[in-house]
C-alpha atoms as a PDB file:
ATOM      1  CA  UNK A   1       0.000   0.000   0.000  1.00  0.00           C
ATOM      2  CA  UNK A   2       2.895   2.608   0.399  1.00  0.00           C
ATOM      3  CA  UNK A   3       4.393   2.218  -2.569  1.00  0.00           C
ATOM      4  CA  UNK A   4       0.970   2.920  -4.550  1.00  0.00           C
ATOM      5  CA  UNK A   5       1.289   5.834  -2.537  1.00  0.00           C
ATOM      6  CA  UNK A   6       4.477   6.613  -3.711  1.00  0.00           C
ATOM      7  CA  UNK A   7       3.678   6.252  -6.720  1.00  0.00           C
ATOM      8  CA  UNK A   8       0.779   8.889  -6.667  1.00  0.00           C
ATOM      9  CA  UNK A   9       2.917  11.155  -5.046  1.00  0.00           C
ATOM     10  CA  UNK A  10       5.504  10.873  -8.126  1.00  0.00           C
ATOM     11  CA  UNK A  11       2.750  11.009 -10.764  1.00  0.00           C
ATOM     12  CA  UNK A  12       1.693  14.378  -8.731  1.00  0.00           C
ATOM     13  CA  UNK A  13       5.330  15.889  -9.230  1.00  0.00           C
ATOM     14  CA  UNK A  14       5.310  15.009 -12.577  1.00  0.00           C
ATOM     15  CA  UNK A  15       1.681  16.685 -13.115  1.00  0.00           C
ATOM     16  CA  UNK A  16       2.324  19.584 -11.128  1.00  0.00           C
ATOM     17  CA  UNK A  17       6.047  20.369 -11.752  1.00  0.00           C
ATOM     18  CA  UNK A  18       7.784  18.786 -14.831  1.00  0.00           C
ATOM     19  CA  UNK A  19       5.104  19.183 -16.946  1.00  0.00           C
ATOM     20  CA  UNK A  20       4.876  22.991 -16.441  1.00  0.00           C
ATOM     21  CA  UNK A  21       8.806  23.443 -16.637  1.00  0.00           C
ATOM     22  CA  UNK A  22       8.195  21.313 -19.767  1.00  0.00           C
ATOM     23  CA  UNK A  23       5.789  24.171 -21.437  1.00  0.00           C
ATOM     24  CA  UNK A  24       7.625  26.688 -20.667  1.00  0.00           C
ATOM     25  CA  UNK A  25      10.773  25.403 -21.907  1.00  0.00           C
ATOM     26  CA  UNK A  26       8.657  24.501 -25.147  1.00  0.00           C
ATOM     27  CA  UNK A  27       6.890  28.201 -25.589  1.00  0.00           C
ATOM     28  CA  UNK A  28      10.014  29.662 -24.940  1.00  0.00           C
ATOM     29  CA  UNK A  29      11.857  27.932 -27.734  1.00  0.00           C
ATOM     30  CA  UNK A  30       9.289  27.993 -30.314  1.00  0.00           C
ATOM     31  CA  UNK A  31       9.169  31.791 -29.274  1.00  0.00           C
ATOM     32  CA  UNK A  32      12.694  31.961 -30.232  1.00  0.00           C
ATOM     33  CA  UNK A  33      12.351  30.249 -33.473  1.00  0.00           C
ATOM     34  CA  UNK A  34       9.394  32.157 -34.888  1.00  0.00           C
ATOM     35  CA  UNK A  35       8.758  35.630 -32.329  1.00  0.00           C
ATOM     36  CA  UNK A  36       6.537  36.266 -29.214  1.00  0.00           C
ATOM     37  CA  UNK A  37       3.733  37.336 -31.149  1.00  0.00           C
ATOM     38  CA  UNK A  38       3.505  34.485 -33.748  1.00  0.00           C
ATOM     39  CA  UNK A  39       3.678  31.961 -30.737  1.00  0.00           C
ATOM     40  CA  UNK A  40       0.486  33.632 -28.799  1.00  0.00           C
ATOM     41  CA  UNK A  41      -0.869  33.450 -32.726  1.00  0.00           C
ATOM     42  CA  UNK A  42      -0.369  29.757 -32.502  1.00  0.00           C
ATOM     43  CA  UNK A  43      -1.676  28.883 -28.884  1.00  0.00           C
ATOM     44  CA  UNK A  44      -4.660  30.220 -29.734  1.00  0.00           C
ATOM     45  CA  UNK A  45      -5.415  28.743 -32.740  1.00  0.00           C
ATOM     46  CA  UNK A  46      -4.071  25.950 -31.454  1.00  0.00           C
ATOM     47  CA  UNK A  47      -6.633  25.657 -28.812  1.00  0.00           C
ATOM     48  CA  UNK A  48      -9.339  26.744 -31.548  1.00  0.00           C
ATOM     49  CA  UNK A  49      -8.797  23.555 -33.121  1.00  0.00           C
ATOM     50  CA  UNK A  50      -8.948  21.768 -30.545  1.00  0.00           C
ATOM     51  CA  UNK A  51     -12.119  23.097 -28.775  1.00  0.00           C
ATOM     52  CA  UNK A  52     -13.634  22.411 -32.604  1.00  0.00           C
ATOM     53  CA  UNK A  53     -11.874  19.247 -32.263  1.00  0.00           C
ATOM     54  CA  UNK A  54     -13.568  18.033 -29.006  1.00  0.00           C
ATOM     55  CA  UNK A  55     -16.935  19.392 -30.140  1.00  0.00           C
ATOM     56  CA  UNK A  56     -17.083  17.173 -33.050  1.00  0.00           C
ATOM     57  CA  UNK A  57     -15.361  13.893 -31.946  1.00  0.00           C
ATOM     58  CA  UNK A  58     -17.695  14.367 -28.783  1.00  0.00           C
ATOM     59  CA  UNK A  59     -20.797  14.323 -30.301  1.00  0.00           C
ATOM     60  CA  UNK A  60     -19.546  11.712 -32.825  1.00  0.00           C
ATOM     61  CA  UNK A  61     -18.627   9.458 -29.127  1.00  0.00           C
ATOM     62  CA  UNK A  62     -22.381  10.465 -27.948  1.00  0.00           C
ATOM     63  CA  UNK A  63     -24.058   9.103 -30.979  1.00  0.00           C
ATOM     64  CA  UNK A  64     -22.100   5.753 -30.927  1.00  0.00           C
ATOM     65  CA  UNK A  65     -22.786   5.890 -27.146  1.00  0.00           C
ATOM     66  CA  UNK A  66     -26.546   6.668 -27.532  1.00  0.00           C
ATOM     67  CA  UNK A  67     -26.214   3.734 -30.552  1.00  0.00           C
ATOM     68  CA  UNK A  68     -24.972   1.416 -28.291  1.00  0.00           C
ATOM     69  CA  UNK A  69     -27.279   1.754 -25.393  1.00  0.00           C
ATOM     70  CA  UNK A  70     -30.458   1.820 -27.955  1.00  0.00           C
ATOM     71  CA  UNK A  71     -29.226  -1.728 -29.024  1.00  0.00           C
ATOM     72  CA  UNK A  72     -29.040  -3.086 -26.006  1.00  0.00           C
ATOM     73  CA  UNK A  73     -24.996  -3.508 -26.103  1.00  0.00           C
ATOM     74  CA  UNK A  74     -22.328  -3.147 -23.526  1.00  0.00           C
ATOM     75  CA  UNK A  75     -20.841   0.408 -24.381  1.00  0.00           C
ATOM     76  CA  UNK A  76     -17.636  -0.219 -23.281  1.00  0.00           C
ATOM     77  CA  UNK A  77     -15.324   1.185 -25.778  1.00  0.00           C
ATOM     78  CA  UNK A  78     -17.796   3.947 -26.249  1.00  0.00           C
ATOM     79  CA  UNK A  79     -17.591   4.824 -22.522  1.00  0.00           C
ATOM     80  CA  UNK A  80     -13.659   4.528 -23.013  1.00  0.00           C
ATOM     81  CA  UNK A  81     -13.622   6.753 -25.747  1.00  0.00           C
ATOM     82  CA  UNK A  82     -16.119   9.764 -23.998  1.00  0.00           C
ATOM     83  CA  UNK A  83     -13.500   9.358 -21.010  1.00  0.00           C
ATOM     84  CA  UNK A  84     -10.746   9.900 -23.181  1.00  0.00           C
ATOM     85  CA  UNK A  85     -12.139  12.914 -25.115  1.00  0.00           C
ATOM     86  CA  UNK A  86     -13.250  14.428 -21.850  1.00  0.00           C
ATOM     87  CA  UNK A  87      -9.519  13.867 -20.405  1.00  0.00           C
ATOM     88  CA  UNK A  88      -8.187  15.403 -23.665  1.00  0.00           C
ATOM     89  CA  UNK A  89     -10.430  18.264 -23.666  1.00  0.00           C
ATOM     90  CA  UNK A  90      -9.403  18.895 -20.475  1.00  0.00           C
ATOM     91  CA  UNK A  91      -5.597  19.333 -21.481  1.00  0.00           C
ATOM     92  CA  UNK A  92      -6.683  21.304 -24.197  1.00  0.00           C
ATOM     93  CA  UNK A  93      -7.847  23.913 -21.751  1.00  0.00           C
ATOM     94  CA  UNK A  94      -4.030  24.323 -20.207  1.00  0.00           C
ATOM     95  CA  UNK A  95      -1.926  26.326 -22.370  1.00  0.00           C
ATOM     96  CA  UNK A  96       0.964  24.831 -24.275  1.00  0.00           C
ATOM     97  CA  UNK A  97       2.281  22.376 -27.154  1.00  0.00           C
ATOM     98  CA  UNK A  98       2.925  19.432 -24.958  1.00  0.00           C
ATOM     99  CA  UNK A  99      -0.401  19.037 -23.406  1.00  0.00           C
ATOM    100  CA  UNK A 100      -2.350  20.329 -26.301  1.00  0.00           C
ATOM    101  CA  UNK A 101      -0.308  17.145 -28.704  1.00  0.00           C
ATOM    102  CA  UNK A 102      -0.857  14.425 -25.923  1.00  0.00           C
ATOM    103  CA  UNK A 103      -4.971  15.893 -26.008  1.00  0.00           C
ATOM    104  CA  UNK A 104      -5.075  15.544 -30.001  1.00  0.00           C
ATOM    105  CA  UNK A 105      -3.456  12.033 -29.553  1.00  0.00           C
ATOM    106  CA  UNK A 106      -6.391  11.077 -27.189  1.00  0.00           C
ATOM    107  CA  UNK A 107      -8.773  13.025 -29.207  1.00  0.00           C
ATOM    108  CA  UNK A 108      -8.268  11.612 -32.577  1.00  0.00           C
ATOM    109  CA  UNK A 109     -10.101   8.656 -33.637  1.00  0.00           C
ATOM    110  CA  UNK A 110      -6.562   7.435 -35.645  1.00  0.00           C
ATOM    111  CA  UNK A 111      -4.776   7.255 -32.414  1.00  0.00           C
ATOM    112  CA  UNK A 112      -7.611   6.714 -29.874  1.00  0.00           C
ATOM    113  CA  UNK A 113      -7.252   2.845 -29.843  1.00  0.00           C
ATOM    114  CA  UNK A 114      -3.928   3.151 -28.263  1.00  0.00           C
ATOM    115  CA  UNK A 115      -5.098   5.142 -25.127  1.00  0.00           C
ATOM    116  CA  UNK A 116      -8.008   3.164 -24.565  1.00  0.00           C
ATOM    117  CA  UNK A 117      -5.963   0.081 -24.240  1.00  0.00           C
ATOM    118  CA  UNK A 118      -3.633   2.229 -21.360  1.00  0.00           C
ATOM    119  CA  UNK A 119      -6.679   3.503 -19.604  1.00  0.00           C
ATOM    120  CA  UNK A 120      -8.158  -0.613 -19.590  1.00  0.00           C
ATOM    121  CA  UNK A 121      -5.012  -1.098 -18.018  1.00  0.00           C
ATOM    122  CA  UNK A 122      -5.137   1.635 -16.012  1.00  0.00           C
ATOM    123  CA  UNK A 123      -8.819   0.761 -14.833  1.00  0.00           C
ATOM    124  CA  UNK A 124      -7.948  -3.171 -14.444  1.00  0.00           C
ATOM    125  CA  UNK A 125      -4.722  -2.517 -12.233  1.00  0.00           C
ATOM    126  CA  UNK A 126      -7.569  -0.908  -9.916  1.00  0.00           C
ATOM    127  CA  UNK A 127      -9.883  -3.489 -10.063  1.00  0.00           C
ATOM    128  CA  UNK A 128     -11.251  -4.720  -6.890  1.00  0.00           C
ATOM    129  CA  UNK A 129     -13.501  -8.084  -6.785  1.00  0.00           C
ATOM    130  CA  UNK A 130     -15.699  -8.716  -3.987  1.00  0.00           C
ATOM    131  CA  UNK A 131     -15.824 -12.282  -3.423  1.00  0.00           C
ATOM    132  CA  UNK A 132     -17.739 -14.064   0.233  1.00  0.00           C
ATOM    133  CA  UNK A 133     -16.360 -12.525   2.897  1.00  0.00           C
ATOM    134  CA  UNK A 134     -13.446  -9.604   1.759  1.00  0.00           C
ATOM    135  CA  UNK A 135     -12.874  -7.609  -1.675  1.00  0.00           C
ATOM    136  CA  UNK A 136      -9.232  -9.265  -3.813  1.00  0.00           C
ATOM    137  CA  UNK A 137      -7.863  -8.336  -6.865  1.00  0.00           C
ATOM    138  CA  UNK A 138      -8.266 -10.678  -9.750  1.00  0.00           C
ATOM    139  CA  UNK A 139      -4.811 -12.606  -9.842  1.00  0.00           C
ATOM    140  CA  UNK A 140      -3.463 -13.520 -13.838  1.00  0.00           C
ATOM    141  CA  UNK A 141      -4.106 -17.539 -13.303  1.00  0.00           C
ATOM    142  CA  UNK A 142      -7.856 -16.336 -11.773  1.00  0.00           C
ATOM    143  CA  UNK A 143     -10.744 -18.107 -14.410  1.00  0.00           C
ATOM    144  CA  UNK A 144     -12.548 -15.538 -16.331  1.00  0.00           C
ATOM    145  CA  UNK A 145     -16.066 -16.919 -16.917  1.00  0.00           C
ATOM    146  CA  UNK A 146     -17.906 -15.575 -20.181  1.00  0.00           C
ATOM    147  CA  UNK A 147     -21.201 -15.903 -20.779  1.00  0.00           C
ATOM    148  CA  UNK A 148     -24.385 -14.184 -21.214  1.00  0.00           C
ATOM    149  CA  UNK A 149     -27.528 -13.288 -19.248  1.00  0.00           C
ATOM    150  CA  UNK A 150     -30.843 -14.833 -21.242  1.00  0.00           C
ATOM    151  CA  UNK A 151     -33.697 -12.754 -19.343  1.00  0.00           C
ATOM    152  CA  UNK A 152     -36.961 -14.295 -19.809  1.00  0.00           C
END
């Protein structure tokens, strides 16, 4: 348990501290290369494309979500990909080139794929399965049953 909460505490540095440094090391060097003015130019229609950006792939995620439910399937990846497109708006809304490529990369349909099958990871490594008696974490040699529910 301590070292999960080490390891929160170093993805919290890295949130809070590198990736800031990281911008700003980034604006400042494109800012060099092509002048203040042309770099505040860029951020913000930078972050015009991607608000248009969101706007569309998230209504596009909606209707496959909406799809989905009105066939009566699972909407896993569909629920994967709204997560995704809200975590990408969301760095989208911080200024800078790093955050805004790593949002396109989760925002674009091309590259989506990729992240969802980090964040399944991400979301199974925090799995808990309550079984008689206590809650465990599903072990690798743990049976996974498949079936289906027939209601009748």
């Amino acid at each position: 348990m301590a070292s999960r909460g080490r390891r929160f505490a170093s993805i919290l540095v890295l949130a809070f501290i590198v990736v800031p440094v990281v911008e700003i090391y980034v604006i400042i060097q494109v800012g060099q290369v092509i002048g203040a003015w042309w770099t505040v130019v860029l951020l913000v229609a930078d972050s015009l494309a991607g608000s248009w950006l969101v706007r569309r792939e998230g209504r596009r995620a909606w209707r496959a979500l909406r799809t989905a439910l009105d066939s009566g399937r699972m909407p896993a990846t569909e629920l994967a990909d709204g997560a995704l497109i809200l975590i990408g708006g969301t760095l989208m809304l911080t200024p800078g080139f790093v955050t805004d490529i790593a949002a396109a990369l989760m925002i674009l349909p091309l590259t989506r794929p990729l992240f969802r099958g980090l964040l399944a990871r991400f979301v199974a490594a925090r799995l808990v399965v309550v079984g008689p008696g206590h809650a465990t974490r599903p072990g690798p040699n743990d049976a996974v049953v498949r079936g289906e529910v027939v209601d009748e």
